[in-house]
N, C-alpha and C. Protein backbone atom coordinates (compact mmCIF):
# COMPACT_ATOMS: atom_id res chain seq x y z
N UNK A 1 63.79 20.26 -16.13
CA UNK A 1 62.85 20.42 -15.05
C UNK A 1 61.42 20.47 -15.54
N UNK A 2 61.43 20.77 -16.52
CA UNK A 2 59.96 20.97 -17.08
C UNK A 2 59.50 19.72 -17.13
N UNK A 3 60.44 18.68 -17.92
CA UNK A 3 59.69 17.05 -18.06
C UNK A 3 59.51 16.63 -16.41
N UNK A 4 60.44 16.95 -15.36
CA UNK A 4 59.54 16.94 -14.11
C UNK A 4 58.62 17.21 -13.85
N UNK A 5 58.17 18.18 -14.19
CA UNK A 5 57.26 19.09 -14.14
C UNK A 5 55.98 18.23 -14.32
N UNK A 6 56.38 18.34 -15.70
CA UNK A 6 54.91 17.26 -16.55
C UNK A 6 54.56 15.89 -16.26
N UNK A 7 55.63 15.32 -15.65
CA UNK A 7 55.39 13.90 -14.89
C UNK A 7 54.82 13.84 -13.83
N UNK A 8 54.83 14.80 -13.13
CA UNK A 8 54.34 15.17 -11.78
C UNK A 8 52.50 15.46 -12.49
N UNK A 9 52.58 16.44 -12.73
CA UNK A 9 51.66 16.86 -13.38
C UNK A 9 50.37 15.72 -13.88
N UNK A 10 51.07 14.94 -14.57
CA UNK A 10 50.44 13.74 -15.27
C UNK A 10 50.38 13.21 -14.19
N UNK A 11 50.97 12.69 -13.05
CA UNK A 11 50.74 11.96 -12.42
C UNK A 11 48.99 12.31 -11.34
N UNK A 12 49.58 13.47 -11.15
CA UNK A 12 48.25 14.38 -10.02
C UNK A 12 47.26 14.29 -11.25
N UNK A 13 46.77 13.96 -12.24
CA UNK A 13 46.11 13.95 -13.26
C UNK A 13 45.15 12.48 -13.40
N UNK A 14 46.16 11.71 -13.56
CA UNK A 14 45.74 10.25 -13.42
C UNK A 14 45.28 9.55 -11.92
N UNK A 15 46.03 10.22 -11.07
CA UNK A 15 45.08 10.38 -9.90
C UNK A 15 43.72 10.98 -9.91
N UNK A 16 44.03 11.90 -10.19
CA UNK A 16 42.20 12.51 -9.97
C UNK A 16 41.45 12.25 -10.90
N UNK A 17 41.89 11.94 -12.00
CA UNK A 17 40.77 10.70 -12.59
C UNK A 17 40.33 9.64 -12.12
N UNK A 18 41.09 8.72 -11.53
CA UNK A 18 40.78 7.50 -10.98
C UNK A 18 40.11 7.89 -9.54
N UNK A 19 40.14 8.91 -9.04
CA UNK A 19 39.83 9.41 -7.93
C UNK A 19 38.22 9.79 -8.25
N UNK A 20 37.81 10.35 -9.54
CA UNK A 20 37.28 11.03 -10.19
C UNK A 20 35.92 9.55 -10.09
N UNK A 21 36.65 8.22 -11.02
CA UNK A 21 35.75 7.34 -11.46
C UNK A 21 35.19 6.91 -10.22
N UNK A 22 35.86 6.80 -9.44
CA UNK A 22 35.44 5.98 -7.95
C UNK A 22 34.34 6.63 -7.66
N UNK A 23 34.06 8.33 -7.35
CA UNK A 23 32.86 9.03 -6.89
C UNK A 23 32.19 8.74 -7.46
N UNK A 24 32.80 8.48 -8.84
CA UNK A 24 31.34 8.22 -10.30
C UNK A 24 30.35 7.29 -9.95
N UNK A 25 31.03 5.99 -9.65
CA UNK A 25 30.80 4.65 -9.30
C UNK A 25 29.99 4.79 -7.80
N UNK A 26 30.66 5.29 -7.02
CA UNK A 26 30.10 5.75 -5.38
C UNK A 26 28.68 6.24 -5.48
N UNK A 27 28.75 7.52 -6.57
CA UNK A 27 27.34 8.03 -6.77
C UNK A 27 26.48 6.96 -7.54
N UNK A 28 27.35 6.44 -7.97
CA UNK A 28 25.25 5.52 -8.90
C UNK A 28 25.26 4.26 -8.10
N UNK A 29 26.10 3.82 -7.00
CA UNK A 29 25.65 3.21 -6.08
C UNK A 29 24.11 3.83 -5.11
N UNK A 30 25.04 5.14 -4.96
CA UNK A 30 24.16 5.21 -4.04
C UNK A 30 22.97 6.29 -4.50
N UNK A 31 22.61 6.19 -5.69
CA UNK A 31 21.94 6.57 -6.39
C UNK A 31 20.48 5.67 -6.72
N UNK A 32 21.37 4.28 -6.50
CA UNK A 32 20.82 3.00 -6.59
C UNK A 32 19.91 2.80 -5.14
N UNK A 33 20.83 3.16 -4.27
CA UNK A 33 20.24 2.91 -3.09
C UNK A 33 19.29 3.93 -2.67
N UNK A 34 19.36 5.02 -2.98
CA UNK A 34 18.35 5.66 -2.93
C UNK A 34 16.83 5.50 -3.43
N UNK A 35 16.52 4.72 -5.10
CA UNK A 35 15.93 4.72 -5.64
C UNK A 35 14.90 3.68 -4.99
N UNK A 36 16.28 2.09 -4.08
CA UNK A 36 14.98 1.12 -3.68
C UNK A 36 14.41 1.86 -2.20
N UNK A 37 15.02 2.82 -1.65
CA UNK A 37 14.50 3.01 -0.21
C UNK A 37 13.32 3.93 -0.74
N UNK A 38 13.63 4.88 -1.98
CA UNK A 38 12.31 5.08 -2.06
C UNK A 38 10.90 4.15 -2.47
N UNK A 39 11.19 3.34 -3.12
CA UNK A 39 10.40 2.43 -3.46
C UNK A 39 10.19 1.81 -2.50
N UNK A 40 11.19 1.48 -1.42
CA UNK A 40 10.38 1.12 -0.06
C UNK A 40 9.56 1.82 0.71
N UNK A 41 9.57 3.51 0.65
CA UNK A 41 8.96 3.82 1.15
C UNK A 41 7.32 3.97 0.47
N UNK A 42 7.46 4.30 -0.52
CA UNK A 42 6.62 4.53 -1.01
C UNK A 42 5.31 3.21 -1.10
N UNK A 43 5.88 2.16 -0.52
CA UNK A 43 5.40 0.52 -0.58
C UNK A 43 4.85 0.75 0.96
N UNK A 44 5.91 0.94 1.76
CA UNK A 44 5.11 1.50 3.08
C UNK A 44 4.06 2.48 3.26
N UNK A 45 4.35 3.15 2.62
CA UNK A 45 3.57 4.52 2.84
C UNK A 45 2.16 4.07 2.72
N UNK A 46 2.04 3.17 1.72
CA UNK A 46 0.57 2.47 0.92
C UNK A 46 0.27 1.76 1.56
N UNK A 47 1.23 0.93 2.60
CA UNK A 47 0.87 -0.02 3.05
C UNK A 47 0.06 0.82 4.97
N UNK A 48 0.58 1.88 5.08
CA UNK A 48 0.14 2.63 5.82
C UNK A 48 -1.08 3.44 5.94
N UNK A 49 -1.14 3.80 4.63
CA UNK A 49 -2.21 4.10 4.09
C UNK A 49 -3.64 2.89 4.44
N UNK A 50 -3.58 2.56 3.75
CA UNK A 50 -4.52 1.10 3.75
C UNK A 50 -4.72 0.61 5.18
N UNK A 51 -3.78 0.55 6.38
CA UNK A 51 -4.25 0.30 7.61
C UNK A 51 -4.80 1.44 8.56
N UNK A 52 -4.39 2.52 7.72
CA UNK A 52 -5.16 3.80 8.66
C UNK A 52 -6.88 3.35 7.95
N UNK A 53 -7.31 3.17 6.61
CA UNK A 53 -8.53 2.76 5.87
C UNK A 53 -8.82 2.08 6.57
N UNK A 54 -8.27 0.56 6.95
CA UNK A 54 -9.10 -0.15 7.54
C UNK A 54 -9.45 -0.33 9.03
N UNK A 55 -8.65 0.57 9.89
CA UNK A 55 -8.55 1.29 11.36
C UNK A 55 -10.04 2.05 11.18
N UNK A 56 -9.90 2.95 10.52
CA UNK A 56 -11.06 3.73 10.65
C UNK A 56 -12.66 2.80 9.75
N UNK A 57 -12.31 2.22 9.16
CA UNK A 57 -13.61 1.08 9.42
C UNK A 57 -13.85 0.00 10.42
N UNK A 58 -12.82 -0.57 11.45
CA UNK A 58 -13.24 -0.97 12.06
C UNK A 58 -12.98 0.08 13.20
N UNK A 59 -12.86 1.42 13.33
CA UNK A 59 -13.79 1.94 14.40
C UNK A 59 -15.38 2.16 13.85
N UNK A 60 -15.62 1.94 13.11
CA UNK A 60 -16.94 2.57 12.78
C UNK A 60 -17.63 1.00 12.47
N UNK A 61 -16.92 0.18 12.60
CA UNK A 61 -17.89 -1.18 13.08
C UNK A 61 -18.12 -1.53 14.26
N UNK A 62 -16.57 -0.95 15.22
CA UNK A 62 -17.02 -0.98 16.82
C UNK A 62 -18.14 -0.07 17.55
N UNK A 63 -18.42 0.94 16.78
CA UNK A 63 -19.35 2.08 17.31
C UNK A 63 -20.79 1.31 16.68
N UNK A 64 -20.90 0.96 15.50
CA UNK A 64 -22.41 0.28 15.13
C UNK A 64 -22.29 -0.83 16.27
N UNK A 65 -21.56 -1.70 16.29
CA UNK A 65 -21.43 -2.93 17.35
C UNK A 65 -21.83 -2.59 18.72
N UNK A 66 -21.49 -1.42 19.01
CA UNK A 66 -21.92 -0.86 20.18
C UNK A 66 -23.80 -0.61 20.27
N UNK A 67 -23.86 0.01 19.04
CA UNK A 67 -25.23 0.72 19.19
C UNK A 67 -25.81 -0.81 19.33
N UNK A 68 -25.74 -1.85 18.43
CA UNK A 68 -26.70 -3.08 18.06
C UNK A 68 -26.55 -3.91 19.48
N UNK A 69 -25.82 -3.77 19.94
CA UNK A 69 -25.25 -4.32 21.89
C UNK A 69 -26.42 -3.57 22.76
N UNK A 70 -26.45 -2.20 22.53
CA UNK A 70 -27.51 -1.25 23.08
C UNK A 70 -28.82 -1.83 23.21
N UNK A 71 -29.23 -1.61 21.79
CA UNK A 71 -30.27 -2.43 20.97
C UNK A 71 -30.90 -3.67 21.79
N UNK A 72 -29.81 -4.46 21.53
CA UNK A 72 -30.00 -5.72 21.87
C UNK A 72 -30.34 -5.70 23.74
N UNK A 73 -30.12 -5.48 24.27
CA UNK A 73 -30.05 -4.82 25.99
C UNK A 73 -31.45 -4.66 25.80
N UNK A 74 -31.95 -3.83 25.27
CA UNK A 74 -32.79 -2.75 25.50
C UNK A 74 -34.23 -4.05 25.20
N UNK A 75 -34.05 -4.46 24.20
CA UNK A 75 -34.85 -5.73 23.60
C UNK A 75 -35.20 -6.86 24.77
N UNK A 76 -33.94 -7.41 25.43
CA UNK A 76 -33.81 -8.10 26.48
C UNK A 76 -34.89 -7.91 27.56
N UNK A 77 -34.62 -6.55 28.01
CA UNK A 77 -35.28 -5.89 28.97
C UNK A 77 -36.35 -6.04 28.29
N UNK A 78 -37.48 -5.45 27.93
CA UNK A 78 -38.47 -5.23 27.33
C UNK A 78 -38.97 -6.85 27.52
N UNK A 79 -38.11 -7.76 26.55
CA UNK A 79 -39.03 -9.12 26.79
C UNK A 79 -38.68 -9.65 28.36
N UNK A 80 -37.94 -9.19 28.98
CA UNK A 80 -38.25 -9.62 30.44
C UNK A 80 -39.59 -9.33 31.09
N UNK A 81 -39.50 -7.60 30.91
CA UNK A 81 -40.72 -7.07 31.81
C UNK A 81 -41.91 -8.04 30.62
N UNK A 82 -42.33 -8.22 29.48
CA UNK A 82 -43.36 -8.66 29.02
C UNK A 82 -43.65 -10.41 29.78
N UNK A 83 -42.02 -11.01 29.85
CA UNK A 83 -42.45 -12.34 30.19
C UNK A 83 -42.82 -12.26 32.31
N UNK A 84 -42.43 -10.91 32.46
CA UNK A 84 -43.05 -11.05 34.26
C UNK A 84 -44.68 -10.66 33.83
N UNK A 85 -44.98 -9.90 33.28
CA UNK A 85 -46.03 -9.35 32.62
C UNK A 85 -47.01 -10.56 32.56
N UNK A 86 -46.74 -11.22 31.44
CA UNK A 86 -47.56 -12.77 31.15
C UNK A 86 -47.84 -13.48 32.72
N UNK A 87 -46.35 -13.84 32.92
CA UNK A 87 -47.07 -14.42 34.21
C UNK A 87 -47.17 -14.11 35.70
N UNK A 88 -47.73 -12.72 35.56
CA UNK A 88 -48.40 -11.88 36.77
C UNK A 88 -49.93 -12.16 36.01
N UNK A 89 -50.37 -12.27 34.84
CA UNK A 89 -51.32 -12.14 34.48
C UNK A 89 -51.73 -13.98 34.81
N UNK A 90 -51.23 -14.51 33.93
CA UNK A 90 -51.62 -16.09 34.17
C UNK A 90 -51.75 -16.44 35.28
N UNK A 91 -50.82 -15.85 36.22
CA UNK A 91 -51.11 -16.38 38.46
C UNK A 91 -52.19 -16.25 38.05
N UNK A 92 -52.62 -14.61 38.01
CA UNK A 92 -53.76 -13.43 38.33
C UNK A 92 -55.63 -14.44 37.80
N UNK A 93 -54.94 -14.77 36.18
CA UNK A 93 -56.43 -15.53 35.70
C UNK A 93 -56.45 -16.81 36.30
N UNK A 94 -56.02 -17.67 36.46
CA UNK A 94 -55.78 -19.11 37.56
C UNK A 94 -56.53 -18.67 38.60
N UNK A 95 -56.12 -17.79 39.43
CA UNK A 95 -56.77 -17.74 40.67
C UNK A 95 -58.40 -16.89 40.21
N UNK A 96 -58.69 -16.21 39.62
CA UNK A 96 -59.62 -15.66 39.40
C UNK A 96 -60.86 -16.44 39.03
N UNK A 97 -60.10 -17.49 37.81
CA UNK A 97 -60.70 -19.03 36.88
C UNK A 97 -60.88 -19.53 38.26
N UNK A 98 -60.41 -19.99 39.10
CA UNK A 98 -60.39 -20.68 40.54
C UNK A 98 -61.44 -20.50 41.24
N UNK A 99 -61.85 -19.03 41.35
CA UNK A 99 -62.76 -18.74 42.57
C UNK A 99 -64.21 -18.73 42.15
N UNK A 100 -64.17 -18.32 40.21
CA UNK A 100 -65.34 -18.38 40.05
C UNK A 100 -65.94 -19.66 39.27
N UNK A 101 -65.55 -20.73 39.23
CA UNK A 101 -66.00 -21.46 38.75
C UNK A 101 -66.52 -22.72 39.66
């Protein structure tokens, strides 16, 4: 009974070795797989990085864009009233040149 014993024995043995290698194998799979998702993330992360950088420069080109739009308005106006300006004045000397000459 004993060499039963030990056959049995050996057997539950050589099982859980082979049982043993498989996790082995299982783990540096997914040991593996761990390593590229970090490297994916870490590729994202940068790549996330870098569009929050360039988000926040082009808000701060839409806000100058804004002011120089302002600007520009404001300029507009100004040479409007100067060009009614000119010729309220030019009617004004025409008729003036007109009466006294």
């Amino acid at each position: 009974m004993d060499v039963a014993r030990f056959e049995t024995l050996e057997t539950h043995v050589v099982a859980l070795v082979k049982a043993f290698a498989g996790v082995k194998e299982e783990n540096a799979q997914l040991d593996q797989s761990v390593r590229q998702l970090q490297e994916a993330l870490a590729t994202q992360q940068s790549e996330l990085a870098r569009l929050h950088a360039e988000r926040e420069e082009l808000l701060q080109l839409r806000t100058r864009l804004r002011a120089l739009q302002q600007e520009r308005d404001i300029i507009q106006q100004k040479l409007h009233q100067m060009l009614e300006t000119i010729e309220w004045l030019e009617a004004h000397t025409r008729l003036e040149g007109g009466t006294s000459a």
